[in-house]
C-alpha atoms as a PDB file:
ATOM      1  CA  UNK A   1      -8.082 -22.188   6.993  1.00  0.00           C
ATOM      2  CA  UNK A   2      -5.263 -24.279   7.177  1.00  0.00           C
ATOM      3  CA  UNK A   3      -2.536 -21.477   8.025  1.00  0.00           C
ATOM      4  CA  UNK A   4      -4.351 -20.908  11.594  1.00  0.00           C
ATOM      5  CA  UNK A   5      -3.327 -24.445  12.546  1.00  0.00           C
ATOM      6  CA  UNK A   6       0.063 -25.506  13.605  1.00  0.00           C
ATOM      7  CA  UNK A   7       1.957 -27.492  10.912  1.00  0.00           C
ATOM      8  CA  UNK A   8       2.463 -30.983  11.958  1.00  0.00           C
ATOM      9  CA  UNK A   9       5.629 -31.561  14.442  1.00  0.00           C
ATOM     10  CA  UNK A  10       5.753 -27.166  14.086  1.00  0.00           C
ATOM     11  CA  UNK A  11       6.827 -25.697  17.408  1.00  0.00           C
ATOM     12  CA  UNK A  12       5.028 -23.307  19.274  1.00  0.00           C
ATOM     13  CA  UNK A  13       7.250 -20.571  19.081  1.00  0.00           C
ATOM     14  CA  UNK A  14       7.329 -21.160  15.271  1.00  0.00           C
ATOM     15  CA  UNK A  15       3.366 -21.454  14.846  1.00  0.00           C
ATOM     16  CA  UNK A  16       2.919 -17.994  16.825  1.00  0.00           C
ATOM     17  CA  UNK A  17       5.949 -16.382  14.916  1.00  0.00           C
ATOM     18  CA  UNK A  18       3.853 -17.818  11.287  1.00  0.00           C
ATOM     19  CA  UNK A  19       0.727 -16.400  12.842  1.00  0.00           C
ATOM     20  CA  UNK A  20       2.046 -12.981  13.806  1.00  0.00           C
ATOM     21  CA  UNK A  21       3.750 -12.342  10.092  1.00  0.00           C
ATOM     22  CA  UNK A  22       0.513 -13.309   8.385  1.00  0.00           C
ATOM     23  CA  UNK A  23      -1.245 -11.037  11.035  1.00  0.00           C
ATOM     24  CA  UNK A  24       0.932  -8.101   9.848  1.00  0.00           C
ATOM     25  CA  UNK A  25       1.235  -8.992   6.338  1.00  0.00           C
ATOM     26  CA  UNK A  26      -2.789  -8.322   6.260  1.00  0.00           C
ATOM     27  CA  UNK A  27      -2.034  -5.160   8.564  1.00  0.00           C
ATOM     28  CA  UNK A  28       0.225  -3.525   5.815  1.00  0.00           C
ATOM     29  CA  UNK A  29      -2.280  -4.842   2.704  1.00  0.00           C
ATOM     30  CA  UNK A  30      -5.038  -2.476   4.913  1.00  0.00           C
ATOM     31  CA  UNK A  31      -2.809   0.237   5.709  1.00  0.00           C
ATOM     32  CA  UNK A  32      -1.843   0.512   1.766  1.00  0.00           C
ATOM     33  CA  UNK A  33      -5.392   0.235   1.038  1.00  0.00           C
ATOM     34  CA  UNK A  34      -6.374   2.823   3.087  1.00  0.00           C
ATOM     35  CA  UNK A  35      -3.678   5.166   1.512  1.00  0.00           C
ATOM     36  CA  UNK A  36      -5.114   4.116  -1.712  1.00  0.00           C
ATOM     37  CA  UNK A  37      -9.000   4.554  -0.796  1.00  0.00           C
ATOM     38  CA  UNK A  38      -7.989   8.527  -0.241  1.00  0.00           C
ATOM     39  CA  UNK A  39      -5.607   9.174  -2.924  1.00  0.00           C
ATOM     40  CA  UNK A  40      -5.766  11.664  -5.815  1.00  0.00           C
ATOM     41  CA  UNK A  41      -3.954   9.598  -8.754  1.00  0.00           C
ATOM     42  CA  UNK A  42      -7.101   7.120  -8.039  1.00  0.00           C
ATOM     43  CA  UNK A  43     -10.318   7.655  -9.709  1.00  0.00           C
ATOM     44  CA  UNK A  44     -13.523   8.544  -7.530  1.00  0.00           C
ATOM     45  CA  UNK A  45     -15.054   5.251  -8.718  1.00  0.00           C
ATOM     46  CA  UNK A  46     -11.403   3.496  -7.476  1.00  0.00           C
ATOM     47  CA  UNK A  47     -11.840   5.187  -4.417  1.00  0.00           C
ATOM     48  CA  UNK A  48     -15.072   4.077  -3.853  1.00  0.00           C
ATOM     49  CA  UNK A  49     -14.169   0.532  -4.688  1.00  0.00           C
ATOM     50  CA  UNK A  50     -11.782   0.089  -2.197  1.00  0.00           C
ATOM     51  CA  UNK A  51     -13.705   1.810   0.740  1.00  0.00           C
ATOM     52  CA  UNK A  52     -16.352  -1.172  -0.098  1.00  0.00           C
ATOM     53  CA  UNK A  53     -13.678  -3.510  -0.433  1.00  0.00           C
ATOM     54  CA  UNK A  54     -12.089  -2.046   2.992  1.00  0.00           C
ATOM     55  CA  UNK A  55     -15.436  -2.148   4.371  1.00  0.00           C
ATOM     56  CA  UNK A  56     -17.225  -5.140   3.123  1.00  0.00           C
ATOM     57  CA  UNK A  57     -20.139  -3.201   2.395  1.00  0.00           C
ATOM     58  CA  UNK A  58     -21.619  -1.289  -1.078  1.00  0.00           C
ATOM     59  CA  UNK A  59     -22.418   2.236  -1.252  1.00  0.00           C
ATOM     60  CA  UNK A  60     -25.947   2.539  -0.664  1.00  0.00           C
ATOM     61  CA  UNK A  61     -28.267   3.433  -3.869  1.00  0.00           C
ATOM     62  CA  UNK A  62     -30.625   6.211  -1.297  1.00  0.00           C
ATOM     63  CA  UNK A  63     -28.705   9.626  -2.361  1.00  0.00           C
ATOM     64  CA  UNK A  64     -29.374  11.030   1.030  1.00  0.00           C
ATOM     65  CA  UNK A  65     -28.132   8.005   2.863  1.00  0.00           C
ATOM     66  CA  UNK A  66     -25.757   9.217   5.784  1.00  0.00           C
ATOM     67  CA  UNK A  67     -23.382   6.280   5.034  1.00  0.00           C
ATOM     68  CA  UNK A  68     -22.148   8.730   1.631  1.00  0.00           C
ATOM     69  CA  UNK A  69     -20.863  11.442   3.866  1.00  0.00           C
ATOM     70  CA  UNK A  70     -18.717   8.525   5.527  1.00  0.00           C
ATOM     71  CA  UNK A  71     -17.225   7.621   2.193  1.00  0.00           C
ATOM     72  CA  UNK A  72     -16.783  11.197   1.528  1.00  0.00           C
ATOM     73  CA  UNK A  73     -14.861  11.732   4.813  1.00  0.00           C
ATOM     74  CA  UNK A  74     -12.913   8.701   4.352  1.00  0.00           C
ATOM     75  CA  UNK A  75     -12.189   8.676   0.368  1.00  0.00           C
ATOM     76  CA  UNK A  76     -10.915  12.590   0.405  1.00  0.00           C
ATOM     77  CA  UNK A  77     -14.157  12.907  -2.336  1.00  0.00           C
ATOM     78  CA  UNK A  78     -16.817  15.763  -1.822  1.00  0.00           C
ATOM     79  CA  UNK A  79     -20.403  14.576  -1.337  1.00  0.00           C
ATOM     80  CA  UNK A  80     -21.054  15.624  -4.501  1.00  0.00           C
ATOM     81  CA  UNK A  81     -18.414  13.300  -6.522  1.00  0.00           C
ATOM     82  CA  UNK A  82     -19.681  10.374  -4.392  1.00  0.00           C
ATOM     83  CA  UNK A  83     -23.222  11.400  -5.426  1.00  0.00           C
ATOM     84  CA  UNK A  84     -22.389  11.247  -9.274  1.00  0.00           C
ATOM     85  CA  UNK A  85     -20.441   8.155  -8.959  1.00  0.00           C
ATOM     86  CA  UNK A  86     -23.810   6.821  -7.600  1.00  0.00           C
ATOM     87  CA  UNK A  87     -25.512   8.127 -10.298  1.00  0.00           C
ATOM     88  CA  UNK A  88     -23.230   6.447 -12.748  1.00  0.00           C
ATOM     89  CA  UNK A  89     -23.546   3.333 -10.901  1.00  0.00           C
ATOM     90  CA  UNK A  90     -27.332   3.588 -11.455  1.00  0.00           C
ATOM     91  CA  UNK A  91     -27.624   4.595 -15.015  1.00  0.00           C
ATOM     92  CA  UNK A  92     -24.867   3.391 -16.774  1.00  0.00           C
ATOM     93  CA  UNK A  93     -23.471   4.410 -20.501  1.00  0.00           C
ATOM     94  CA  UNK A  94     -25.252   2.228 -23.272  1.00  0.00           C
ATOM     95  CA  UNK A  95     -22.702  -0.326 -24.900  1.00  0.00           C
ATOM     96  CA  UNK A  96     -22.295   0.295 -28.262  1.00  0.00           C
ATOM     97  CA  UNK A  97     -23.161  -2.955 -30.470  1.00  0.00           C
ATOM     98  CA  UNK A  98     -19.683  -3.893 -31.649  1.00  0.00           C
ATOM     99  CA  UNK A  99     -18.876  -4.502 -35.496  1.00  0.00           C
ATOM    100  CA  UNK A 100     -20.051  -7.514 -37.353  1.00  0.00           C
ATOM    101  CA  UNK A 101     -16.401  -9.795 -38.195  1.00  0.00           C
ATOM    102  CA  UNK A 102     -15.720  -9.834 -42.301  1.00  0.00           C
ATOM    103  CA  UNK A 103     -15.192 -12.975 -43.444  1.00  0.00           C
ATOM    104  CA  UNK A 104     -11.673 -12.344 -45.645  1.00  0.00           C
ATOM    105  CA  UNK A 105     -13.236 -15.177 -48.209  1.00  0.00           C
ATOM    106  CA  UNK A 106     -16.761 -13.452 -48.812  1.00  0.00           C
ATOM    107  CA  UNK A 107     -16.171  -9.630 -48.669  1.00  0.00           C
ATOM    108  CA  UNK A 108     -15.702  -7.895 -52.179  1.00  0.00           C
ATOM    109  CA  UNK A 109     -12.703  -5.956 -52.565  1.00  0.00           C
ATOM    110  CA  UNK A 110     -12.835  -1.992 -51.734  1.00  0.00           C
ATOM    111  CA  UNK A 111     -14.638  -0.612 -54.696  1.00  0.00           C
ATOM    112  CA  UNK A 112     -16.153  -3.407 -55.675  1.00  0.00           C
ATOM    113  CA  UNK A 113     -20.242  -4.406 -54.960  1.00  0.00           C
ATOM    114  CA  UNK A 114     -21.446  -7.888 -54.503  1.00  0.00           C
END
């Protein structure tokens, strides 16, 4: 990345001073995100979401992996919520086929058949 390099003609004192706002820019983004990963207005799925975004990493699919009592811990969730949001994960609702478009010049009036 570009930002990690001084600009051309940029003093020293200036580069460093850029580098150490960007440094706790990102420091504040994780600290809010860690607020967020525990926090009951935000769904269990949410929560999850941002541990893995936090963490770089994907809740494991093995539901006795020791890594879910981590995400527990850390999301405020109980082993058993991160369990089910596994489960979801894993065997997700069935899409309903949606509703075929009318075509306004082809479809009879109410009442009327074709």
């Amino acid at each position: 990345m570009l930002e990690h390099l001084p600009f051309a003609g940029e003093p020293n004192a200036d580069f460093r001073a850029r580098i150490a706002r960007r440094q706790a820019e990102a420091a504040e983004v994780r600290q809010r995100e860690l607020v967020e990963q525990a926090s009951t207005i935000n769904s269990p799925d949410l929560r999850i979401r941002i541990w893995e975004r936090l963490h770089e990493i994907t809740m494991p699919l093995d539901a006795e992996h020791r890594l879910l009592g981590v995400i527990a811990a850390q999301t405020g969730l109980t082993m058993a919520q991160v369990q089910a949001e596994q489960h979801n994960r894993a065997h997700p609702p069935a899409v309903q086929p949606a509703a075929q478009p009318v075509d306004p010049e082809t479809a009879s009036p109410p009442g009327i058949s074709g």
